[in-house]
C-alpha atoms as a PDB file:
ATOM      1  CA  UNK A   1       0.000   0.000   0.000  1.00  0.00           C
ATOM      2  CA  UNK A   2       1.507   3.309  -0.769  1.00  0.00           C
ATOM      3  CA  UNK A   3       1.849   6.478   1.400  1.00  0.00           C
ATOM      4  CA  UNK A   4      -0.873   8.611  -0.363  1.00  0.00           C
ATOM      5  CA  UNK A   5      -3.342   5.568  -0.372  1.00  0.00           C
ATOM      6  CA  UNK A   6      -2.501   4.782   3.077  1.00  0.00           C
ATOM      7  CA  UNK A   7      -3.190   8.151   4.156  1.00  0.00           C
ATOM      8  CA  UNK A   8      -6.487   8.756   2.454  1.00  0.00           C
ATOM      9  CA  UNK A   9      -7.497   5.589   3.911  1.00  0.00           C
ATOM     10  CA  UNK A  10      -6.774   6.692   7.380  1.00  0.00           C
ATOM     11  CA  UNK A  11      -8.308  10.230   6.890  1.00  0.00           C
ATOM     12  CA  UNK A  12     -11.813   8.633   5.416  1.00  0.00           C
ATOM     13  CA  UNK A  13     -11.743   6.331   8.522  1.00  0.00           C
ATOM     14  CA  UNK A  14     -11.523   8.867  11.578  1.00  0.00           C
ATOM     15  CA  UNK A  15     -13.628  11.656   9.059  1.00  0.00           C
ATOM     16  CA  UNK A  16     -16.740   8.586   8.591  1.00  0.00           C
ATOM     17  CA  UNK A  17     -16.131   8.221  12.537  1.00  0.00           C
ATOM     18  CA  UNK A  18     -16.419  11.819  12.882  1.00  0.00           C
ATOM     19  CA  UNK A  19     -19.689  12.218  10.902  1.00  0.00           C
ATOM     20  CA  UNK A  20     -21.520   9.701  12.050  1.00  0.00           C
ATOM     21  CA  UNK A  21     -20.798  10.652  15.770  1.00  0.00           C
ATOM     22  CA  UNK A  22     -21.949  14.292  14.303  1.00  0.00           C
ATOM     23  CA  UNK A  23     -25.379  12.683  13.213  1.00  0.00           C
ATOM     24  CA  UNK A  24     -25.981  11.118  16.512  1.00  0.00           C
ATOM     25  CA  UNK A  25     -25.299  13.912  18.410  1.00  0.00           C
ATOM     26  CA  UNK A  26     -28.024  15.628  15.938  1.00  0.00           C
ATOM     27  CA  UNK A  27     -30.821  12.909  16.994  1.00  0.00           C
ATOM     28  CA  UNK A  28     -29.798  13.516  20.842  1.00  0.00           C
ATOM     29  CA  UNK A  29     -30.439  17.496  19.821  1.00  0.00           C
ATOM     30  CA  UNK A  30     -34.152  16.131  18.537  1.00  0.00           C
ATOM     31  CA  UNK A  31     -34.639  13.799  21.059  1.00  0.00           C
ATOM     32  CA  UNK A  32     -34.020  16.612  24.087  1.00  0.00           C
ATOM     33  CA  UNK A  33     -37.560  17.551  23.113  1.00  0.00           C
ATOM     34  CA  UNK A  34     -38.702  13.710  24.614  1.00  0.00           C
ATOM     35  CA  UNK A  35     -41.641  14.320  26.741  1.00  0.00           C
ATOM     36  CA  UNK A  36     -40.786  12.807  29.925  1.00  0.00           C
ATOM     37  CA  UNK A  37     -38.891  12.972  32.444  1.00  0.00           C
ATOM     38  CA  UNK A  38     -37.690   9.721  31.909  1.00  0.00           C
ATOM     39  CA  UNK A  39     -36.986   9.732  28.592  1.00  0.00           C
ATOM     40  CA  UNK A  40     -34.545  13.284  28.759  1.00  0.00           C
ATOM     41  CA  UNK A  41     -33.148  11.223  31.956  1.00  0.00           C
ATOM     42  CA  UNK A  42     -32.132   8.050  30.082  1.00  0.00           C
ATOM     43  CA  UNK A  43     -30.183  10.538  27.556  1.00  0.00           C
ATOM     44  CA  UNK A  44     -28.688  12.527  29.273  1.00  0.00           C
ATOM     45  CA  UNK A  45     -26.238   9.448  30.749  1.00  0.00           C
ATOM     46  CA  UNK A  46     -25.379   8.855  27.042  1.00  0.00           C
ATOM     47  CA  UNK A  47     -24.164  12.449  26.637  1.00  0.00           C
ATOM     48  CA  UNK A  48     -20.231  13.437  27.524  1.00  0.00           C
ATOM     49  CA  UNK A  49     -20.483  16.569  29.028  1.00  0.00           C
ATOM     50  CA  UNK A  50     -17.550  18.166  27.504  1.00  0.00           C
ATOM     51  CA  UNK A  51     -18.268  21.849  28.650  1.00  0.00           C
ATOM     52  CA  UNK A  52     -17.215  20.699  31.679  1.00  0.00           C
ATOM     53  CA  UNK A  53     -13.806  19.469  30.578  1.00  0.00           C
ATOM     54  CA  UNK A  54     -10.958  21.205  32.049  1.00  0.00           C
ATOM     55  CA  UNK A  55      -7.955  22.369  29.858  1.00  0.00           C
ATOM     56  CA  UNK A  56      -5.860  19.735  30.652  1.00  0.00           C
ATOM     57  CA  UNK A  57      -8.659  16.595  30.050  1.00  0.00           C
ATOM     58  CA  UNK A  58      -9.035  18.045  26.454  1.00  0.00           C
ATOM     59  CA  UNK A  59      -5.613  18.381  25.903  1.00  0.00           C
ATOM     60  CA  UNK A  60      -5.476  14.986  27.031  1.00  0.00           C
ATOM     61  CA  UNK A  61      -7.822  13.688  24.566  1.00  0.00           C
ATOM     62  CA  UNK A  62      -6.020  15.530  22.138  1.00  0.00           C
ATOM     63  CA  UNK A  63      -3.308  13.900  22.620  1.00  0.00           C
ATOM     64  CA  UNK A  64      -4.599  10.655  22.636  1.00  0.00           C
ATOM     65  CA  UNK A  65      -6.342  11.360  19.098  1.00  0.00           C
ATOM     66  CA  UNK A  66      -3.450  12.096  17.273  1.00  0.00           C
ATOM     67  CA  UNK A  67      -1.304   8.818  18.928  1.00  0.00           C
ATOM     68  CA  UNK A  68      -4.421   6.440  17.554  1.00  0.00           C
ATOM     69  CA  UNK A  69      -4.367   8.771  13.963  1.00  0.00           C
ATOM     70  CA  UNK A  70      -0.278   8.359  13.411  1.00  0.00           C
ATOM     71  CA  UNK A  71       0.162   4.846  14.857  1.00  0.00           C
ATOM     72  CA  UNK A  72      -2.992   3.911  12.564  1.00  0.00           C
ATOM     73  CA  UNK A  73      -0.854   5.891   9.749  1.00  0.00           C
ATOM     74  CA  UNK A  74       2.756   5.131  10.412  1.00  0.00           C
ATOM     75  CA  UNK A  75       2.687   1.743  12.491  1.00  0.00           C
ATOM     76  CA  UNK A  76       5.185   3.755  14.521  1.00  0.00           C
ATOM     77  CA  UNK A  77       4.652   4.886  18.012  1.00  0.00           C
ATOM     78  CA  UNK A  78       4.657   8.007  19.662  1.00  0.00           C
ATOM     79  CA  UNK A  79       7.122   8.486  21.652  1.00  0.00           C
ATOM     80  CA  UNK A  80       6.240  12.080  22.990  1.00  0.00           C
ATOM     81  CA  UNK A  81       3.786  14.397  22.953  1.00  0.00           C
ATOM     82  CA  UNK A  82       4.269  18.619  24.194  1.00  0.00           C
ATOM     83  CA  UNK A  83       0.869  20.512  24.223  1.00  0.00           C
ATOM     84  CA  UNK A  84       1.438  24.352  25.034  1.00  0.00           C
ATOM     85  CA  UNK A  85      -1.593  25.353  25.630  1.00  0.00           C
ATOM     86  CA  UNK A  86      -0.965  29.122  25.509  1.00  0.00           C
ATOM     87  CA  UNK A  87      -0.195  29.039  21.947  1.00  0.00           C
ATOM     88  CA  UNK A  88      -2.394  26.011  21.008  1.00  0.00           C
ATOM     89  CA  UNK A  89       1.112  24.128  19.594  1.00  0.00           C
ATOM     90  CA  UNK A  90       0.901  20.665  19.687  1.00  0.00           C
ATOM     91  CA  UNK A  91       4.393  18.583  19.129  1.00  0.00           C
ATOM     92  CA  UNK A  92       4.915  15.287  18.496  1.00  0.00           C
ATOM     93  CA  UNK A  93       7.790  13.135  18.726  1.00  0.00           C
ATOM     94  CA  UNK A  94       8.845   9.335  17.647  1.00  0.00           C
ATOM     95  CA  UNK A  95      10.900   7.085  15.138  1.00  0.00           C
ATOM     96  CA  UNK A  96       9.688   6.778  11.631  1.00  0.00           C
ATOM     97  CA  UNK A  97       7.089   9.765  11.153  1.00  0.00           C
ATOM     98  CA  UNK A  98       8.337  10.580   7.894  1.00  0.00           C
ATOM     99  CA  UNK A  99       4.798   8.950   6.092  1.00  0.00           C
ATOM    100  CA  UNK A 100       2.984  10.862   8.902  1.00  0.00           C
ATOM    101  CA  UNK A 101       4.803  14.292   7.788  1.00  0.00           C
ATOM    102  CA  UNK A 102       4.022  13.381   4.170  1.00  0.00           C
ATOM    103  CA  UNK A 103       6.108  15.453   0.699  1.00  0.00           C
ATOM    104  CA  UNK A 104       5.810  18.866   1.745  1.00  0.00           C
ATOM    105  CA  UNK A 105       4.463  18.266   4.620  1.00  0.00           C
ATOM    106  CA  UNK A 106       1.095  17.241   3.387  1.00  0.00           C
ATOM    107  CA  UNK A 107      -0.150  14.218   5.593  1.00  0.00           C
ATOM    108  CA  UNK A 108       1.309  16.552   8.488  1.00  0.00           C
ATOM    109  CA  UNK A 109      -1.354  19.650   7.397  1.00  0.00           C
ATOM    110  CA  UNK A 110      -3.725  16.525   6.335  1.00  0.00           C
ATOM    111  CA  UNK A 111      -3.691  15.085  10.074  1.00  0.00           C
ATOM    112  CA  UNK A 112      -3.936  18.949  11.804  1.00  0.00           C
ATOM    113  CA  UNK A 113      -6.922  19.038   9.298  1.00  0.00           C
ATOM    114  CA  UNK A 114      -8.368  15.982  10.725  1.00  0.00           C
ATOM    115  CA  UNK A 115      -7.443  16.574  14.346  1.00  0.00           C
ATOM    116  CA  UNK A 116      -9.111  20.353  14.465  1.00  0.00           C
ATOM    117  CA  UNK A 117     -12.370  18.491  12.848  1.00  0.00           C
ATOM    118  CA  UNK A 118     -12.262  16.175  15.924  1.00  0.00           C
ATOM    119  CA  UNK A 119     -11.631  19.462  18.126  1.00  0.00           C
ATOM    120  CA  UNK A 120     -14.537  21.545  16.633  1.00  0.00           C
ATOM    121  CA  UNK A 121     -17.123  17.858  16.484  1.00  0.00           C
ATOM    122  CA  UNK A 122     -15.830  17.195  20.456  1.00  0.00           C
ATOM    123  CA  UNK A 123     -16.439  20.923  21.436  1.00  0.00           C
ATOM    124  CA  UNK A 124     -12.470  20.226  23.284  1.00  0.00           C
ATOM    125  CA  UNK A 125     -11.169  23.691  22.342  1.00  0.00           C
ATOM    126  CA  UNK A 126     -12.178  27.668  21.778  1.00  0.00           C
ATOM    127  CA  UNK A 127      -9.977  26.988  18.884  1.00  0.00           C
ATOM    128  CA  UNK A 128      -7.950  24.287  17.079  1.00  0.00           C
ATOM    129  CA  UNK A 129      -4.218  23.577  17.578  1.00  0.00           C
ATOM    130  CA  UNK A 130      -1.394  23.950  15.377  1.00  0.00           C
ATOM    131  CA  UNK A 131       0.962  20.738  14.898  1.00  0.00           C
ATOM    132  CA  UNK A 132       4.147  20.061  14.505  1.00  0.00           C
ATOM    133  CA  UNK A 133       5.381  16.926  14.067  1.00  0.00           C
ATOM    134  CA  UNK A 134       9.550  15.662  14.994  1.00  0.00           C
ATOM    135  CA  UNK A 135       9.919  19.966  14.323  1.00  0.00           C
ATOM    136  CA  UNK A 136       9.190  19.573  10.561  1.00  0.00           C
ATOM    137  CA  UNK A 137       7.341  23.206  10.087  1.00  0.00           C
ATOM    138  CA  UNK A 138      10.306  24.826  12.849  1.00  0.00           C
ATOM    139  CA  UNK A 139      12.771  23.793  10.187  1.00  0.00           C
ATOM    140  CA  UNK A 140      10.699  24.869   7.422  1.00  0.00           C
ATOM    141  CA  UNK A 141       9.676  27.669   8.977  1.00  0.00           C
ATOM    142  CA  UNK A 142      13.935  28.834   8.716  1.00  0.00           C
ATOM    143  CA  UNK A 143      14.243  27.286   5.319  1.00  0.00           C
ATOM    144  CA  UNK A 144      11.119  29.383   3.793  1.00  0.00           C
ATOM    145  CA  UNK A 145      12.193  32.763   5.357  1.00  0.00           C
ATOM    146  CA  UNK A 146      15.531  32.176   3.793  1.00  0.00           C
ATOM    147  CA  UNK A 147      14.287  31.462   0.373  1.00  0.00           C
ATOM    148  CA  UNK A 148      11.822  34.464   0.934  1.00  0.00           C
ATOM    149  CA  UNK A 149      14.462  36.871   1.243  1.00  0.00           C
ATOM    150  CA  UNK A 150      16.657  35.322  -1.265  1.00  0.00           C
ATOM    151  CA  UNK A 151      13.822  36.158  -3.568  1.00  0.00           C
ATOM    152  CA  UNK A 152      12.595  39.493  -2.861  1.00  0.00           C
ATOM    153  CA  UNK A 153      17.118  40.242  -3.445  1.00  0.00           C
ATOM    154  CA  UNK A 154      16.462  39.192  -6.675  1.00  0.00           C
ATOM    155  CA  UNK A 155      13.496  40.705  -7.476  1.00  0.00           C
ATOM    156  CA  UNK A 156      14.824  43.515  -6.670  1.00  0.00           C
ATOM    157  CA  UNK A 157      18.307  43.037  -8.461  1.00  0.00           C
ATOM    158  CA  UNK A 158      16.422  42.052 -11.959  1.00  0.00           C
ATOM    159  CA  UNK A 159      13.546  44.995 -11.386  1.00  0.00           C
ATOM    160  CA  UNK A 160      10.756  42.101 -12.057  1.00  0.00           C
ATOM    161  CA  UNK A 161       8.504  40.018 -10.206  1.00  0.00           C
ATOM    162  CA  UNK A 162       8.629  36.738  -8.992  1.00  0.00           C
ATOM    163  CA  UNK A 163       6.252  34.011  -9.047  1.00  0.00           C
ATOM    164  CA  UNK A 164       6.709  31.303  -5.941  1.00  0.00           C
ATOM    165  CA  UNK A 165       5.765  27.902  -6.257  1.00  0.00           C
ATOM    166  CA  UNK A 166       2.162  27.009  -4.682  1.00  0.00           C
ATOM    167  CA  UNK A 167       2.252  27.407  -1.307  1.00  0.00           C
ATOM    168  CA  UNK A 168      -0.255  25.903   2.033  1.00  0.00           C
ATOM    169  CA  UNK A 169      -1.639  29.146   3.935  1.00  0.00           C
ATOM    170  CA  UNK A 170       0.686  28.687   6.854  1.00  0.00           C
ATOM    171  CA  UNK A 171       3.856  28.952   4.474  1.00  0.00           C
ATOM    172  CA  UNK A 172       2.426  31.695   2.963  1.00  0.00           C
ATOM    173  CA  UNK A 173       2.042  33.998   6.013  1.00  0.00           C
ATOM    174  CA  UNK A 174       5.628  33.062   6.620  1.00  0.00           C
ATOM    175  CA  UNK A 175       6.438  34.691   3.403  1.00  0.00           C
ATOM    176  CA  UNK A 176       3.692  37.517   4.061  1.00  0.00           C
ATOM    177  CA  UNK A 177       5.451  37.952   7.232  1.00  0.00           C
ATOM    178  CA  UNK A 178       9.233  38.043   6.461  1.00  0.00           C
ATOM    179  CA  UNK A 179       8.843  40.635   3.746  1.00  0.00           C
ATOM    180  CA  UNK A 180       6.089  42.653   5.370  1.00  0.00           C
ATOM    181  CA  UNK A 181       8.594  45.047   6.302  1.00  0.00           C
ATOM    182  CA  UNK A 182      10.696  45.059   3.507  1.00  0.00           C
ATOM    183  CA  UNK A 183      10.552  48.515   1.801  1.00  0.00           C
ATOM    184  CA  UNK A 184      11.990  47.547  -1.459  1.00  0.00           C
ATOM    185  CA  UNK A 185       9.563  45.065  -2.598  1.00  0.00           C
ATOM    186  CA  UNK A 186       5.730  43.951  -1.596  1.00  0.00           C
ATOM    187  CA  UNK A 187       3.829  40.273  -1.737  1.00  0.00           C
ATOM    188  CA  UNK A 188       0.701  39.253  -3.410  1.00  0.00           C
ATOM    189  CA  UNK A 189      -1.253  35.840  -2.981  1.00  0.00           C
ATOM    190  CA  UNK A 190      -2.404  34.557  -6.112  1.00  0.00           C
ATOM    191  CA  UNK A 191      -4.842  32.184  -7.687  1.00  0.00           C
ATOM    192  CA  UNK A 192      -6.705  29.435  -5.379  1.00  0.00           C
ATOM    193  CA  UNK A 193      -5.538  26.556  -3.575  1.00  0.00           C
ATOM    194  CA  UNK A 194      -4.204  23.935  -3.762  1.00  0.00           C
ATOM    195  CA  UNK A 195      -2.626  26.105  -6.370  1.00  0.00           C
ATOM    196  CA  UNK A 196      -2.063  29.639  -4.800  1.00  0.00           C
ATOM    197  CA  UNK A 197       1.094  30.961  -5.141  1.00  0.00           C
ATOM    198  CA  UNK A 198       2.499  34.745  -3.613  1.00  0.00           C
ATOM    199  CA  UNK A 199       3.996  37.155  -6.053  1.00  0.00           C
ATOM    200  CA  UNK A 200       6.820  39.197  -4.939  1.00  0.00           C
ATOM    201  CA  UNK A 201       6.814  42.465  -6.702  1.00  0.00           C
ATOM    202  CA  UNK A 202       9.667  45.437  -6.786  1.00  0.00           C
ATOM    203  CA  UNK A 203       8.396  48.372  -5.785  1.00  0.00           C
ATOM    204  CA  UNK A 204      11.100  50.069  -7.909  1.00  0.00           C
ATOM    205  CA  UNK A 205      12.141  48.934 -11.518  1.00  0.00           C
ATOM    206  CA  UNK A 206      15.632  49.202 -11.565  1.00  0.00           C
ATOM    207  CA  UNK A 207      16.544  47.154 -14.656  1.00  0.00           C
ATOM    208  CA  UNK A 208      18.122  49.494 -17.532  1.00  0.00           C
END
């Protein structure tokens, strides 16, 4: 079975889990309207209360979501797992997560995808998390800045713009952001994804 199969596989699983829990928490919604006391009684014990989850129990269930997601993914454990919950960064550590960071990171953004569904379905968080996995997007994070500067230099040294290559929205804001206060040259997101790209554009044309 290869990677991209393996992955879609995985992400159809937990997303039909995720849906169907969805449309039975719908018919406990209908069913609050159950004319006895008895009846609204008998549902009620089949209903997690998860407004009254603390911080740290969701976090915890986080947690334990995205060890079942990437063992199911990578037949690799988790080895570690670092929540900050100030920041909403989750990290996670082990041997052999390549498959579960993906080319490009793509089964990495794929699993945050799936993770923030579970989040928003669970009611766990205000807001999803961001995730990191063995410090993929830390390191990418240095490698895109670079190459973002590298290319506004040369936009600037040929007096013409300069088409990046498509781009998720979290690399993009990296390049938004390292060039935001560049005076020489300005950014521009274009088309839609998965093929949106950003545009770096002198702001003087200095080619003879």
């Amino acid at each position: 079975m290869s990677e991209q199969t393996n992955m879609e596989e995985a992400i159809n699983q937990f997303v039909k889990s995720l849906e169907e829990e969805q449309k039975y928490d719908k018919l406990i919604e209908v069913s609050k309207n159950a004319k006895t006391a008895s009846e609204e009684a008998n549902l009620a014990k089949n209903i997690e209360n998860t407004t009254d989850l603390t911080s740290e129990d969701s976090y915890k269930k986080i947690e334990k979501f995205l060890t079942t997601i990437i063992s199911l993914i990578t037949e690799s454990e988790v080895s570690e797992i670092k929540s900050d919950r100030e920041s909403g960064q989750v990290k996670v550590y082990g041997k052999d997560l390549g498959i579960a960071i993906g080319k490009n990171g793509k089964n990495l953004e794929a699993i945050e995808y799936i993770t923030n569904l579970y989040i928003k379905r669970k009611d766990l968080l205000k807001t999803g998390i961001s995730l990191d996995i063995k410090d993929y997007r830390k390191k990418r994070c240095k490698t895109i800045k670079d190459m973002a500067l590298k290319m506004a230099q040369k936009a600037v040294k040929e007096g013409k713009k300069i088409a990046l290559k498509p781009m998720p929205p979290y690399e993009r804001k990296i390049v938004h952001d390292a060039l935001s206060d560049n005076k020489d040259v300005k950014t521009k997101s274009k088309d839609k994804d998965p093929y949106r790209k950003i545009i770096i554009y002198p702001l003087k044309d200095i080619k003879k």
